[in-house]
PDB file of N, CA and C in Angstrom:
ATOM      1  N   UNK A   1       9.167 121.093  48.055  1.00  0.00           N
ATOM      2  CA  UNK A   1       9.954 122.080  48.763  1.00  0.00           C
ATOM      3  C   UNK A   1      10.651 121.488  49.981  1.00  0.00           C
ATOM      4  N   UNK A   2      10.000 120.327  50.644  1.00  0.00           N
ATOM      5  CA  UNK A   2      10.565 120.202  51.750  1.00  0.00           C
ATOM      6  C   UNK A   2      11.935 119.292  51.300  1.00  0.00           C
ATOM      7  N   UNK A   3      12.350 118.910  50.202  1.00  0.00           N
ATOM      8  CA  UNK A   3      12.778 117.885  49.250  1.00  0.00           C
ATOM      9  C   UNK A   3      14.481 118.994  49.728  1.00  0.00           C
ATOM     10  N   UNK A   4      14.212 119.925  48.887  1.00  0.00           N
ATOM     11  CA  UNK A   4      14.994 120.997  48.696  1.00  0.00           C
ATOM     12  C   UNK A   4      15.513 121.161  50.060  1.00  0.00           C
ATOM     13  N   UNK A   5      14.586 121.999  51.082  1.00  0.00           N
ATOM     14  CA  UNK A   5      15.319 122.023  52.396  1.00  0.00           C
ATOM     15  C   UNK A   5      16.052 121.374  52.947  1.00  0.00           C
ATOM     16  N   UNK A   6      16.074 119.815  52.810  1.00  0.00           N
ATOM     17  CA  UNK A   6      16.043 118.949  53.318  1.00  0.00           C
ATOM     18  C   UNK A   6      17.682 118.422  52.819  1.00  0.00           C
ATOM     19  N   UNK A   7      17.876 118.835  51.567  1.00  0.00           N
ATOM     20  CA  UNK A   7      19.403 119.174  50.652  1.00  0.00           C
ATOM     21  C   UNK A   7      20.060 120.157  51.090  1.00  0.00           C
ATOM     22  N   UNK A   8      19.716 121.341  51.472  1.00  0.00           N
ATOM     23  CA  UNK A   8      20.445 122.596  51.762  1.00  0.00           C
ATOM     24  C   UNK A   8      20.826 122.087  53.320  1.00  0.00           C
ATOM     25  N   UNK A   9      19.937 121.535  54.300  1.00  0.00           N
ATOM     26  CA  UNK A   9      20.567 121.441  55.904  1.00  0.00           C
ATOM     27  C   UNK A   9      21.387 120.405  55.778  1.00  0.00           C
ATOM     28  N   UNK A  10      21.766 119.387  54.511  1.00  0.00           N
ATOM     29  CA  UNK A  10      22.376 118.001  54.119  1.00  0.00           C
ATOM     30  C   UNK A  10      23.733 118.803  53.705  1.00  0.00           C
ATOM     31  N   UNK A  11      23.818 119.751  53.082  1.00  0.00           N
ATOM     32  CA  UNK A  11      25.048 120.335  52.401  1.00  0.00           C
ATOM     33  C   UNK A  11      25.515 121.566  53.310  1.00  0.00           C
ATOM     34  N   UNK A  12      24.701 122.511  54.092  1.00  0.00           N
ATOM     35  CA  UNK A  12      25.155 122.917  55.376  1.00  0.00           C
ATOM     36  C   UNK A  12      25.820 122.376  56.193  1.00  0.00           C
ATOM     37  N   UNK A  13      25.460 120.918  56.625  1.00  0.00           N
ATOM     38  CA  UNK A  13      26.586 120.009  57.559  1.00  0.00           C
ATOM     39  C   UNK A  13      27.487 119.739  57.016  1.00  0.00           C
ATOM     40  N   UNK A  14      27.696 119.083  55.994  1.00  0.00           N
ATOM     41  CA  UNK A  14      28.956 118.796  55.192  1.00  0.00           C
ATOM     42  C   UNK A  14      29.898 120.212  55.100  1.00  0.00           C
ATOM     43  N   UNK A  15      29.670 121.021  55.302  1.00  0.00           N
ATOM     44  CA  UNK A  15      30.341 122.072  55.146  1.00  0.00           C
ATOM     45  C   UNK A  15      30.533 122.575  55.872  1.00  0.00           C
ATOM     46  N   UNK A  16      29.717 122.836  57.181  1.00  0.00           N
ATOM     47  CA  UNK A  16      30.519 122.864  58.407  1.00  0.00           C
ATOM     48  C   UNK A  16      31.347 121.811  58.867  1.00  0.00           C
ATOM     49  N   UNK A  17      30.850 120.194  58.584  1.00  0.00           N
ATOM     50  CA  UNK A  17      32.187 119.337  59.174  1.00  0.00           C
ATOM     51  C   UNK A  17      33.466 118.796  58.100  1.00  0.00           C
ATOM     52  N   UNK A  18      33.148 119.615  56.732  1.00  0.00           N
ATOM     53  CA  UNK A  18      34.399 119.711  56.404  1.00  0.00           C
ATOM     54  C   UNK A  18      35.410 120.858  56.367  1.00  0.00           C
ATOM     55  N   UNK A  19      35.054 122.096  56.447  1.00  0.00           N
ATOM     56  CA  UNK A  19      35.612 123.290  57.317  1.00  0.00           C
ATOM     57  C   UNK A  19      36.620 123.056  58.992  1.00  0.00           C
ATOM     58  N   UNK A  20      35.450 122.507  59.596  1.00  0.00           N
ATOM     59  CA  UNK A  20      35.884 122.085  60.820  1.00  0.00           C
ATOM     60  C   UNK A  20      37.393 121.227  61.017  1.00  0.00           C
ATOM     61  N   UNK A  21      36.824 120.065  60.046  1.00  0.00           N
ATOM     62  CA  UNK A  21      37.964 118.973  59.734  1.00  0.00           C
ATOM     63  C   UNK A  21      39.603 119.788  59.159  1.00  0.00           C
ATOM     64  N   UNK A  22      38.834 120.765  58.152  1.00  0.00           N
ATOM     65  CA  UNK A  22      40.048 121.647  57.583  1.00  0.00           C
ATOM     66  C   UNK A  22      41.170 122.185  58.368  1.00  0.00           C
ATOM     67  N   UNK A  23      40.294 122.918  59.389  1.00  0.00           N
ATOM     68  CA  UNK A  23      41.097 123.846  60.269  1.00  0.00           C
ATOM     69  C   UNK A  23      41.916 123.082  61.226  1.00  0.00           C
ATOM     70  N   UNK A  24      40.774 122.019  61.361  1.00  0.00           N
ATOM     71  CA  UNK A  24      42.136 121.197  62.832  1.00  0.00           C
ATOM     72  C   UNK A  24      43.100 120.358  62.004  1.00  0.00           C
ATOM     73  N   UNK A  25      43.050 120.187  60.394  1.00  0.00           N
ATOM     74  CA  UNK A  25      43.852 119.818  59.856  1.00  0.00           C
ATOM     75  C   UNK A  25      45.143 120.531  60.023  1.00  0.00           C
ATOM     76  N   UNK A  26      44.908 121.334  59.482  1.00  0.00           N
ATOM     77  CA  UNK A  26      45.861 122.253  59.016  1.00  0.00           C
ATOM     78  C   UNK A  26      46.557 122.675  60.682  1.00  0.00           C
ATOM     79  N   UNK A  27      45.890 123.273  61.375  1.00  0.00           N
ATOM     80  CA  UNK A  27      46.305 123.499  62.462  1.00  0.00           C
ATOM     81  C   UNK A  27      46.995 122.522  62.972  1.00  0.00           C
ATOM     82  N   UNK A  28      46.679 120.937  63.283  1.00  0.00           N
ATOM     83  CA  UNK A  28      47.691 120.238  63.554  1.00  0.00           C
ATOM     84  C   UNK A  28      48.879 119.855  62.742  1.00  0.00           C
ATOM     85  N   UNK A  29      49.128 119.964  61.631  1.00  0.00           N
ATOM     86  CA  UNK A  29      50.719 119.875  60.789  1.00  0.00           C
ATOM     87  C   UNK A  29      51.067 121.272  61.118  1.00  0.00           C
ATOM     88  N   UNK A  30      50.404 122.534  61.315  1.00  0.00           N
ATOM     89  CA  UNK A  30      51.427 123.679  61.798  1.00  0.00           C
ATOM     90  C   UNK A  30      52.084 123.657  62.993  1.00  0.00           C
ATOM     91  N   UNK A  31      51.588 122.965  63.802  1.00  0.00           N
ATOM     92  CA  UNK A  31      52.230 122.260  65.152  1.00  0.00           C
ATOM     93  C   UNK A  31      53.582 121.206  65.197  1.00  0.00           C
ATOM     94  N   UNK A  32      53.304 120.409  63.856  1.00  0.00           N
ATOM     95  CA  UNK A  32      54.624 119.847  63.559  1.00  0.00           C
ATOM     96  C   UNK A  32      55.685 120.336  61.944  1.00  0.00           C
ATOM     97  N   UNK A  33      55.321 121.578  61.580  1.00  0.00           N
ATOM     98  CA  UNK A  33      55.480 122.274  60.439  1.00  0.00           C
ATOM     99  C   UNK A  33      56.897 122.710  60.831  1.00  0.00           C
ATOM    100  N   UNK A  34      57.584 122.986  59.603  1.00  0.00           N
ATOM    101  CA  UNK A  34      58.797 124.230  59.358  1.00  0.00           C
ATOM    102  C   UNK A  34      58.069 125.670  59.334  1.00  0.00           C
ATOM    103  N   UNK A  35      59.303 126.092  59.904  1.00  0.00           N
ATOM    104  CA  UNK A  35      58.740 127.462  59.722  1.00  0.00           C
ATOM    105  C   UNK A  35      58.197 128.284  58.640  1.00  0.00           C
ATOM    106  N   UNK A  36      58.779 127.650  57.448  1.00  0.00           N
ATOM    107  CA  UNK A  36      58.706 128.160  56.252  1.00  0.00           C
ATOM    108  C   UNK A  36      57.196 127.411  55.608  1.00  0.00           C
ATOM    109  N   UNK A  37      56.930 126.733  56.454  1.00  0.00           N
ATOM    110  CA  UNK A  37      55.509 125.957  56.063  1.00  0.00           C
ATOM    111  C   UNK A  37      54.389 127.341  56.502  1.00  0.00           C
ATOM    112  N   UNK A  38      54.565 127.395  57.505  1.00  0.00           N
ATOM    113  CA  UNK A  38      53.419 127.714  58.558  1.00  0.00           C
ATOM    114  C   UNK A  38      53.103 129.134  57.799  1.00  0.00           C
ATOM    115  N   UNK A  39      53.479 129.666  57.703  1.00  0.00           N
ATOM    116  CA  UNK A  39      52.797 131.253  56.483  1.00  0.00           C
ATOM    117  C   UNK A  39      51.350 130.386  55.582  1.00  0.00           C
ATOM    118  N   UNK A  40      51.708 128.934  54.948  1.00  0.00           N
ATOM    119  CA  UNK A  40      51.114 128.471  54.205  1.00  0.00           C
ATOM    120  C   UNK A  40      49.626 128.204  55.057  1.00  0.00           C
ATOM    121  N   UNK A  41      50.258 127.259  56.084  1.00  0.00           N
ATOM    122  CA  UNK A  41      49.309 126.820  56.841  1.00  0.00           C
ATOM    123  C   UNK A  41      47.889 127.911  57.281  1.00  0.00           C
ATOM    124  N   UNK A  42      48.648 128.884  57.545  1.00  0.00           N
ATOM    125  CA  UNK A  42      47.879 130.065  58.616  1.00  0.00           C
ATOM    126  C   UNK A  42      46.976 131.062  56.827  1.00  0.00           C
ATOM    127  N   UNK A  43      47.420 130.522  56.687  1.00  0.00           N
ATOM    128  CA  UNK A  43      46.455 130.715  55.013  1.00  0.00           C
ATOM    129  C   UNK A  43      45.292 130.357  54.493  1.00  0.00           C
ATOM    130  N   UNK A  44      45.458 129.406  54.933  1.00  0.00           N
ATOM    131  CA  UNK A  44      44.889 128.308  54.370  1.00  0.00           C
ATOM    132  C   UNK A  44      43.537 127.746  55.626  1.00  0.00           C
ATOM    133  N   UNK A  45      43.928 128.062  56.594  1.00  0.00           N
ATOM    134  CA  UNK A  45      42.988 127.846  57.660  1.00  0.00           C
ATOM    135  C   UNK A  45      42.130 129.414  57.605  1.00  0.00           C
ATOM    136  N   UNK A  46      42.768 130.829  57.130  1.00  0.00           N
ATOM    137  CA  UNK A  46      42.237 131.813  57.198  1.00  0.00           C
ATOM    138  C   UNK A  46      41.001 131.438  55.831  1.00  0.00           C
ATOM    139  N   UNK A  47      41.442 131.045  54.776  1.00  0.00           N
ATOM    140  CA  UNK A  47      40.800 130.704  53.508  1.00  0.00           C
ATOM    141  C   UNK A  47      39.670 129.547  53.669  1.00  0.00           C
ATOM    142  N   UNK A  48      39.811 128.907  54.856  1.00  0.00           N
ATOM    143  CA  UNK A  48      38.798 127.799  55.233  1.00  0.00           C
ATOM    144  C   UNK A  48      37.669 128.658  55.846  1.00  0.00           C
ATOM    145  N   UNK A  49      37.945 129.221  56.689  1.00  0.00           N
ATOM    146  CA  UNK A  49      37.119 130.193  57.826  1.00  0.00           C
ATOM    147  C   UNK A  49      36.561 131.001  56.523  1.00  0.00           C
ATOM    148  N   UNK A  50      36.794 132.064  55.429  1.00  0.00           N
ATOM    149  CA  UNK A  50      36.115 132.550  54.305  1.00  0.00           C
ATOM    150  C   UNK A  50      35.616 131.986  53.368  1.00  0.00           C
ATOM    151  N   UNK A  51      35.706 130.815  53.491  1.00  0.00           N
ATOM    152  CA  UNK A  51      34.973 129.630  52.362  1.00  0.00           C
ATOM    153  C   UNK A  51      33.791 129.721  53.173  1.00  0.00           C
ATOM    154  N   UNK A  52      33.645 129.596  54.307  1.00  0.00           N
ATOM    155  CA  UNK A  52      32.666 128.920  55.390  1.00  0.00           C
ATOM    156  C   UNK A  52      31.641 130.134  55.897  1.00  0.00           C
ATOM    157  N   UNK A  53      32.025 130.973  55.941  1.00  0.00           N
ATOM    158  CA  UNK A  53      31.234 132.309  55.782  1.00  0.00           C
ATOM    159  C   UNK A  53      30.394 132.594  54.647  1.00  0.00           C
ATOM    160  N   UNK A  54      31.341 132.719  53.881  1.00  0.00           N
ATOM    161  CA  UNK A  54      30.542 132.824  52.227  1.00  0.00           C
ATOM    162  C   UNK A  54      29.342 131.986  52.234  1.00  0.00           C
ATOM    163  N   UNK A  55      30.155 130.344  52.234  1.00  0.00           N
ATOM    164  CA  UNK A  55      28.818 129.384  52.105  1.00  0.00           C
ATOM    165  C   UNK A  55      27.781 129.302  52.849  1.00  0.00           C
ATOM    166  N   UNK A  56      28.136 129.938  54.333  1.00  0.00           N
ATOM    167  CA  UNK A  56      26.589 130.190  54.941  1.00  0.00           C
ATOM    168  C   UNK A  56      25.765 131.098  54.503  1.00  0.00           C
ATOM    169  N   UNK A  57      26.433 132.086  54.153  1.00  0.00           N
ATOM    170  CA  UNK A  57      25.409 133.414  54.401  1.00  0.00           C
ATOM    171  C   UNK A  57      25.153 132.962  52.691  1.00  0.00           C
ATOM    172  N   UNK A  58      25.937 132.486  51.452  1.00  0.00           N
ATOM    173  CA  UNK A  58      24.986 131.793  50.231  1.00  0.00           C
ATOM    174  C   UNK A  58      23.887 131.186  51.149  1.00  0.00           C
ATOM    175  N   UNK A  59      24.030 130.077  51.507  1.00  0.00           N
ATOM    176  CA  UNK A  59      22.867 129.188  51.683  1.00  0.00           C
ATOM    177  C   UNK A  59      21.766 129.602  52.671  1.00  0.00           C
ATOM    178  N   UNK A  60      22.338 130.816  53.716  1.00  0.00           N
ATOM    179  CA  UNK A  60      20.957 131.595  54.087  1.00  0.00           C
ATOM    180  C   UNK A  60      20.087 132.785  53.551  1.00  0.00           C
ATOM    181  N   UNK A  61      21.142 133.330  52.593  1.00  0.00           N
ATOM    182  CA  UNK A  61      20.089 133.889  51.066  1.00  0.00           C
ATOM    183  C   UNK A  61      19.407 133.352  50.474  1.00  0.00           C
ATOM    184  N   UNK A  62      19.578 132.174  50.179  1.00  0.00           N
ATOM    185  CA  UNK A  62      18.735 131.077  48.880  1.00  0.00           C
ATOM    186  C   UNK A  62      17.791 130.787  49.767  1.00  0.00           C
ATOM    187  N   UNK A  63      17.881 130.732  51.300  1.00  0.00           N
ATOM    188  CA  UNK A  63      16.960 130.119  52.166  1.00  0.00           C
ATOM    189  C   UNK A  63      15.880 131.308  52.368  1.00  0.00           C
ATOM    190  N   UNK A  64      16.637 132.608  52.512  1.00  0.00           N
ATOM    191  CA  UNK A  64      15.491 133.575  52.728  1.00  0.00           C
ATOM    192  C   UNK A  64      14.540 134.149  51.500  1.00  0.00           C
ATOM    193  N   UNK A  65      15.243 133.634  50.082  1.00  0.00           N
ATOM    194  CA  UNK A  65      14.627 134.168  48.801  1.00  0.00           C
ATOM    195  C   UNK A  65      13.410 132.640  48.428  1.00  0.00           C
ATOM    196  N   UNK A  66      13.991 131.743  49.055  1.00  0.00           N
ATOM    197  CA  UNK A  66      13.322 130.916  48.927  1.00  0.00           C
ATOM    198  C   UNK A  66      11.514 130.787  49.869  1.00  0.00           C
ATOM    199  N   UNK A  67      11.858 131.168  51.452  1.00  0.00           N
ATOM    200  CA  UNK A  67      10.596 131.475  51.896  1.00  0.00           C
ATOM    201  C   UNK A  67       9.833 132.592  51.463  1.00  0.00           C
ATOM    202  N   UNK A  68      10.602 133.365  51.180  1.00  0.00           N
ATOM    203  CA  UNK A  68       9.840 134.649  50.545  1.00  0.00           C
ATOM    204  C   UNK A  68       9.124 134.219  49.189  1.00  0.00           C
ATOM    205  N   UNK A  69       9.530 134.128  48.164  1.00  0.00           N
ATOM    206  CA  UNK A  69       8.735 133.439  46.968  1.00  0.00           C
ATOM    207  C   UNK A  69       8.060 132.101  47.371  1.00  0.00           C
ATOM    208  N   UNK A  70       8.358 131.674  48.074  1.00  0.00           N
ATOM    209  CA  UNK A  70       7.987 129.984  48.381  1.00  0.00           C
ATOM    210  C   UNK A  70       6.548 130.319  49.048  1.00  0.00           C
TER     211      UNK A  70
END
């Protein structure tokens, strides 16, 4: 079990620092973007931020179904 935990706080970081990475991505080419870009951009950073939600509150369900049966 601790094997497991030990994967989920490994794939929690990766996913917060590729979220993270996302947004200041994106956010910095909307800074040097066309206008006709930036609708895309501001999308796409909104769609990063709901990837990143989702995947927490997944991985703190599996975490709470997991101590509970565990």
């Amino acid at each position: 079990m601790d094997t497991i935990q030990q994967l989920i706080n490994v794939l929690l970081a990766f996913i917060t620092a590729g979220t993270g990475f996302r947004i200041v991505f994106c956010a910095i080419r909307r800074g040097a973007a066309e206008e006709s870009e930036v609708p895309q951009l501001n999308k796409r950073i909104k769609h990063s931020i709901v990837f990143f939600i989702l995947a927490v509150s997944a991985l703190s369900l599996s975490n709470v179904i997991q101590h509970y049966y565990g």
